[in-house]
N, C-alpha and C. Protein backbone atom coordinates (compact mmCIF):
# COMPACT_ATOMS: atom_id res chain seq x y z
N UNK A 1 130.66 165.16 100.77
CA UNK A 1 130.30 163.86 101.30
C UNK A 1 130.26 162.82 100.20
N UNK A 2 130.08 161.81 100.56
CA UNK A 2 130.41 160.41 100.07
C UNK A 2 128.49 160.45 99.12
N UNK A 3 128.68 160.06 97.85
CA UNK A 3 127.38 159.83 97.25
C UNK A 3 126.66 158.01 97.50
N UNK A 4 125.66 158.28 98.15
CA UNK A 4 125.00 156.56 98.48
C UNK A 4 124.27 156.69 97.32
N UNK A 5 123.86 155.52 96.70
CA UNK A 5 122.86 155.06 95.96
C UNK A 5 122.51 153.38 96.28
N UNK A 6 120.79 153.55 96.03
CA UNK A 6 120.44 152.24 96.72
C UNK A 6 120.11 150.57 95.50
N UNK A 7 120.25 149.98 95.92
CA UNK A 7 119.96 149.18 94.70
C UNK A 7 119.56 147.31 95.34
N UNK A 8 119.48 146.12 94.57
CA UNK A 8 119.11 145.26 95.41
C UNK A 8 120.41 144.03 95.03
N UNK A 9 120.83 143.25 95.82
CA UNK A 9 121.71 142.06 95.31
C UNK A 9 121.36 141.05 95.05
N UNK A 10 121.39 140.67 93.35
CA UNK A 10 120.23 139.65 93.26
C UNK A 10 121.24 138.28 92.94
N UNK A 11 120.73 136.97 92.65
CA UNK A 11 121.39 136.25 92.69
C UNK A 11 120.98 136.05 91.03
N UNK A 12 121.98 135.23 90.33
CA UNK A 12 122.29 134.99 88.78
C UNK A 12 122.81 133.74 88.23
N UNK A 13 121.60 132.70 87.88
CA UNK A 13 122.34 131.60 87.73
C UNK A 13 123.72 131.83 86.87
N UNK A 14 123.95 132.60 86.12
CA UNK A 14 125.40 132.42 84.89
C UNK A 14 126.19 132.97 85.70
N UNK A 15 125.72 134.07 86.39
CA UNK A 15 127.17 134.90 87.22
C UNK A 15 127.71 134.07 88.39
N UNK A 16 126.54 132.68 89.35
CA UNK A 16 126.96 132.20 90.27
C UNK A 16 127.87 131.10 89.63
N UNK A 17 128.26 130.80 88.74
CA UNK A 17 129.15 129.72 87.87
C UNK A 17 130.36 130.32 87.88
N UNK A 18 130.67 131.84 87.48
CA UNK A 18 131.88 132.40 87.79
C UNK A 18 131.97 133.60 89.31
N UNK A 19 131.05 133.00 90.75
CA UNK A 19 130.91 133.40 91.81
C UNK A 19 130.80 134.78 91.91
N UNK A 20 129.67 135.09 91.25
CA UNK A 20 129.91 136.97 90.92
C UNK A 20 128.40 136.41 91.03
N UNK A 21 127.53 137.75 91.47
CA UNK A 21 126.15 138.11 91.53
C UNK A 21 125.56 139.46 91.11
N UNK A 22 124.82 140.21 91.12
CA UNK A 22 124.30 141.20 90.12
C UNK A 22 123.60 142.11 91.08
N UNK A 23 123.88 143.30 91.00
CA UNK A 23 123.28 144.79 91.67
C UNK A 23 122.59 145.28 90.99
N UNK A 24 121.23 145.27 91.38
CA UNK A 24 120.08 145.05 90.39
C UNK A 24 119.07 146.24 90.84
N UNK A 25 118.24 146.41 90.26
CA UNK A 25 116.94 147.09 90.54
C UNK A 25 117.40 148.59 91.35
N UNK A 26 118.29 149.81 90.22
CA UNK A 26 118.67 150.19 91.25
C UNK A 26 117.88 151.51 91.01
N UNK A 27 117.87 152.66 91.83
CA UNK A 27 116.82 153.74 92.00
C UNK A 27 117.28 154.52 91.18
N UNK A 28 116.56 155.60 91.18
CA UNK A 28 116.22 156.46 90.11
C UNK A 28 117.56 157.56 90.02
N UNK A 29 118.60 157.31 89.04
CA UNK A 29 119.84 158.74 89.12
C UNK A 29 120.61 157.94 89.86
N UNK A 30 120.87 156.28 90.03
CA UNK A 30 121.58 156.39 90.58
C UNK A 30 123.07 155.21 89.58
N UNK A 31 124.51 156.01 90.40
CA UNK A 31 125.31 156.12 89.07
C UNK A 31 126.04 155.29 90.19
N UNK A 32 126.83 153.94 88.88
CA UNK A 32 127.48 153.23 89.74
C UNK A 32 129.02 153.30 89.17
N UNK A 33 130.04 152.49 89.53
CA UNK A 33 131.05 152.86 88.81
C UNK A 33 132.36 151.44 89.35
N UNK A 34 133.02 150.67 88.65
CA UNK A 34 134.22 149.95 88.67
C UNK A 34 134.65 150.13 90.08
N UNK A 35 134.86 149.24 90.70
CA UNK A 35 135.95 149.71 91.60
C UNK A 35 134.42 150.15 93.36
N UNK A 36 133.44 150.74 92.89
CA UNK A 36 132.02 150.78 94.06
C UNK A 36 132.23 149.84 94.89
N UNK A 37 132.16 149.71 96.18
CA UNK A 37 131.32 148.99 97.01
C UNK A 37 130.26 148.89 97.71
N UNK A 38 129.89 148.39 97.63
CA UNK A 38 128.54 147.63 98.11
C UNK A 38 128.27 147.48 99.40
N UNK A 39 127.94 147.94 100.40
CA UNK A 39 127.33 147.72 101.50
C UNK A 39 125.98 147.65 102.20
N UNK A 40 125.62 146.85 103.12
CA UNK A 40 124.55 146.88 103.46
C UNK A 40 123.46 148.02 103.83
N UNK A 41 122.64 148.38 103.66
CA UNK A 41 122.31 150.09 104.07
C UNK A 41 120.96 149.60 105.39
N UNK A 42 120.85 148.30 106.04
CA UNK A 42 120.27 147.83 106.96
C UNK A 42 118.30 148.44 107.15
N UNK A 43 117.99 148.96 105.91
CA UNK A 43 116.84 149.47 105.52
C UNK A 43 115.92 148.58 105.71
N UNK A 44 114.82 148.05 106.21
CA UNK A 44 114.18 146.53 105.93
C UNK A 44 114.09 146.31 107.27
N UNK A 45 115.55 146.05 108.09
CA UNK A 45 115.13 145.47 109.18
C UNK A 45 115.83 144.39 108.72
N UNK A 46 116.17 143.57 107.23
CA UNK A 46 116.33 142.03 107.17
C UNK A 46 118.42 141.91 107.89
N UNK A 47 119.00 142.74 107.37
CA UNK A 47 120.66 142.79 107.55
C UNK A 47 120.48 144.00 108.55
N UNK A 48 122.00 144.02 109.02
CA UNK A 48 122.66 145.11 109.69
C UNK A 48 123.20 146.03 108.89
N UNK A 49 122.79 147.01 109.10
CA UNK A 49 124.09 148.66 108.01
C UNK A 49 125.57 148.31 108.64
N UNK A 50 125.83 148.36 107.11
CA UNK A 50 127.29 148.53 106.82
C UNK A 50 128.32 147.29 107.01
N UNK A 51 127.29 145.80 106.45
CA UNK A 51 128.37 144.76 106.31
C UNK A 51 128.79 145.33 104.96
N UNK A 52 130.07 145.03 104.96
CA UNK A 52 130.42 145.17 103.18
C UNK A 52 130.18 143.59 102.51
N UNK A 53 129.60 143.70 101.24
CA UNK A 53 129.03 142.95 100.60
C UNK A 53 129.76 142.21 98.99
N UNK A 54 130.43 143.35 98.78
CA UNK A 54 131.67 142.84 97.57
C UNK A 54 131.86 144.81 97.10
N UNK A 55 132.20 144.21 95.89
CA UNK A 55 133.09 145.22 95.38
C UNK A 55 132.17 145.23 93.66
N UNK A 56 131.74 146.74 92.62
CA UNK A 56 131.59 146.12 91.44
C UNK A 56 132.42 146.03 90.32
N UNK A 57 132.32 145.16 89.89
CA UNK A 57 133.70 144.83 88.85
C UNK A 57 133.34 145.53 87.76
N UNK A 58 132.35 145.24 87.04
CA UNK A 58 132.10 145.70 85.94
C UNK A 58 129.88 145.91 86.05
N UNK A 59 130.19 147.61 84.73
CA UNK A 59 128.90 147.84 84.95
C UNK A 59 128.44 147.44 83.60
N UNK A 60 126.54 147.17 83.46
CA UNK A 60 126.00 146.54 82.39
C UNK A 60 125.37 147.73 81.80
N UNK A 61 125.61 148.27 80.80
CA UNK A 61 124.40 149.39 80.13
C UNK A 61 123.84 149.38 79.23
N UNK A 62 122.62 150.05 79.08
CA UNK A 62 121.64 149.51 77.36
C UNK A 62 122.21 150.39 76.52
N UNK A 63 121.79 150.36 75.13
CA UNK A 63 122.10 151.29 74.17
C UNK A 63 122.08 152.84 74.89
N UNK A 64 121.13 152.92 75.68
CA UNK A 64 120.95 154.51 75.96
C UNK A 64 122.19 155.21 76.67
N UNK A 65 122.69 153.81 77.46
CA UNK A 65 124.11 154.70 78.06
C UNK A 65 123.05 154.25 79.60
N UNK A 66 122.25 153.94 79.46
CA UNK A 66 121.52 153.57 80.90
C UNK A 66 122.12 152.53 81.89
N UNK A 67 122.16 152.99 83.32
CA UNK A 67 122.96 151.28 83.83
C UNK A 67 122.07 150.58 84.21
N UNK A 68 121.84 149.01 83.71
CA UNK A 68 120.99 148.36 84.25
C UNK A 68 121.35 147.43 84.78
N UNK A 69 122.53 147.18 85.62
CA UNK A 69 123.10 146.84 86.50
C UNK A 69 124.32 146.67 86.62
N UNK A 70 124.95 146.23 87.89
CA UNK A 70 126.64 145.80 88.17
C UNK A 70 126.45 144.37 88.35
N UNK A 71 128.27 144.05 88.11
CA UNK A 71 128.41 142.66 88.02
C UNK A 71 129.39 142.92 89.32
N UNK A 72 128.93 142.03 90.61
CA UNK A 72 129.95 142.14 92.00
C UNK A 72 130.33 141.16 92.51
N UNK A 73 132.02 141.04 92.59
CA UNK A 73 132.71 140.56 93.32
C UNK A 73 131.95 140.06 94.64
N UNK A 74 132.11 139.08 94.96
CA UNK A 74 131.66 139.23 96.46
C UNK A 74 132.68 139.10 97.15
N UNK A 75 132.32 139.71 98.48
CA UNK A 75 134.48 140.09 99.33
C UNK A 75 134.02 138.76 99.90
N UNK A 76 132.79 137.84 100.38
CA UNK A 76 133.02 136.28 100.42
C UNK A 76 133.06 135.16 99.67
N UNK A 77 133.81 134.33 99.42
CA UNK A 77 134.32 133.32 98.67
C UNK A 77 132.81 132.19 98.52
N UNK A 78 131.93 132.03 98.34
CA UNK A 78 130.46 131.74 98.75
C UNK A 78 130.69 130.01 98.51
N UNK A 79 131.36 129.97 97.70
CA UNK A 79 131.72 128.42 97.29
C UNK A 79 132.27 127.44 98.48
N UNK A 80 133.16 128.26 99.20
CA UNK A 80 134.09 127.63 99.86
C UNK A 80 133.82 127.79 101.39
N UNK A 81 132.40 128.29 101.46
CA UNK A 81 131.80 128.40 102.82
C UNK A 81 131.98 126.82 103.42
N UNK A 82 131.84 126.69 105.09
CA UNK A 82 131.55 125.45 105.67
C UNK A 82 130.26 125.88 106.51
N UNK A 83 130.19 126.82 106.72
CA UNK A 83 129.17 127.35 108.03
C UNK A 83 128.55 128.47 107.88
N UNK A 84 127.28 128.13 107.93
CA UNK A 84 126.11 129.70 107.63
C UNK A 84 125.84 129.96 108.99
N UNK A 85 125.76 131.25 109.04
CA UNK A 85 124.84 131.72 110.56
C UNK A 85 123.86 132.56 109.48
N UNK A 86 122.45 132.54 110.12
CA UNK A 86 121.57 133.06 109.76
C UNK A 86 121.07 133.58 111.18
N UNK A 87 121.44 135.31 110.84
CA UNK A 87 120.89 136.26 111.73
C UNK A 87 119.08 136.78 111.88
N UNK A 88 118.84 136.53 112.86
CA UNK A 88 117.53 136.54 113.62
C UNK A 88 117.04 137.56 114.05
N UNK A 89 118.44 138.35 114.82
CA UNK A 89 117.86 139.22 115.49
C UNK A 89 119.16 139.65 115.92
N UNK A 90 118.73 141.31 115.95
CA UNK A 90 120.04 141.76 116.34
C UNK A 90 119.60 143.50 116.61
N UNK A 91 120.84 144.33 117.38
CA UNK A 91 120.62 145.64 117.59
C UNK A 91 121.34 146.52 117.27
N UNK A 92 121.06 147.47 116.56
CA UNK A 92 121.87 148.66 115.67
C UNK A 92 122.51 149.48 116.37
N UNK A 93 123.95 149.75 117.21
CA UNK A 93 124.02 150.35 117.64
C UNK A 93 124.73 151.85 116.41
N UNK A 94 124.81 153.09 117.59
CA UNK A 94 125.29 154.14 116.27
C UNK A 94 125.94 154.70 117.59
């Protein structure tokens, strides 16, 4: 099977200048890699599971070899939006 790991999408004033945002705060063992995508895992209640969210381009690591985060593509163009919908409410089907 496919390995999930969970993590949060944070926003970055320097990365939103070149429209890239940051996969941040992520759990314990968990290994990311070039080329990952990102999807919603609808945990919270706030999104739906399984919008895709971008792609990560490149990962950030400390001296230890530790990842302390990704730098992600977003698969939406965020700049060039005209129209937000902000979801309220909605039902999970499976």
């Amino acid at each position: 099977g496919e390995n999930t790991y969970a993590g949060m999408i944070m926003g970055d004033f320097t990365l939103m200048k070149q429209n890239k945002t940051s996969f941040s705060y992520l759990t314990s063992g968990t290994q990311i890699f070039k080329g990952d995508e990102i999807i919603t895992s609808g945990k919270g209640g706030v999104f739906p599971r399984g919008i895709y969210v971008g792609t990560i381009e490149s990962v950030v690591t400390q001296n230890g070899g530790q990842t302390v985060y990704g730098i992600v593509n977003p698969a939406a163009n965020i700049s060039n939006l005209s129209q937000v919908f902000i979801v309220t409410d909605f039902d999970i089907v499976e």
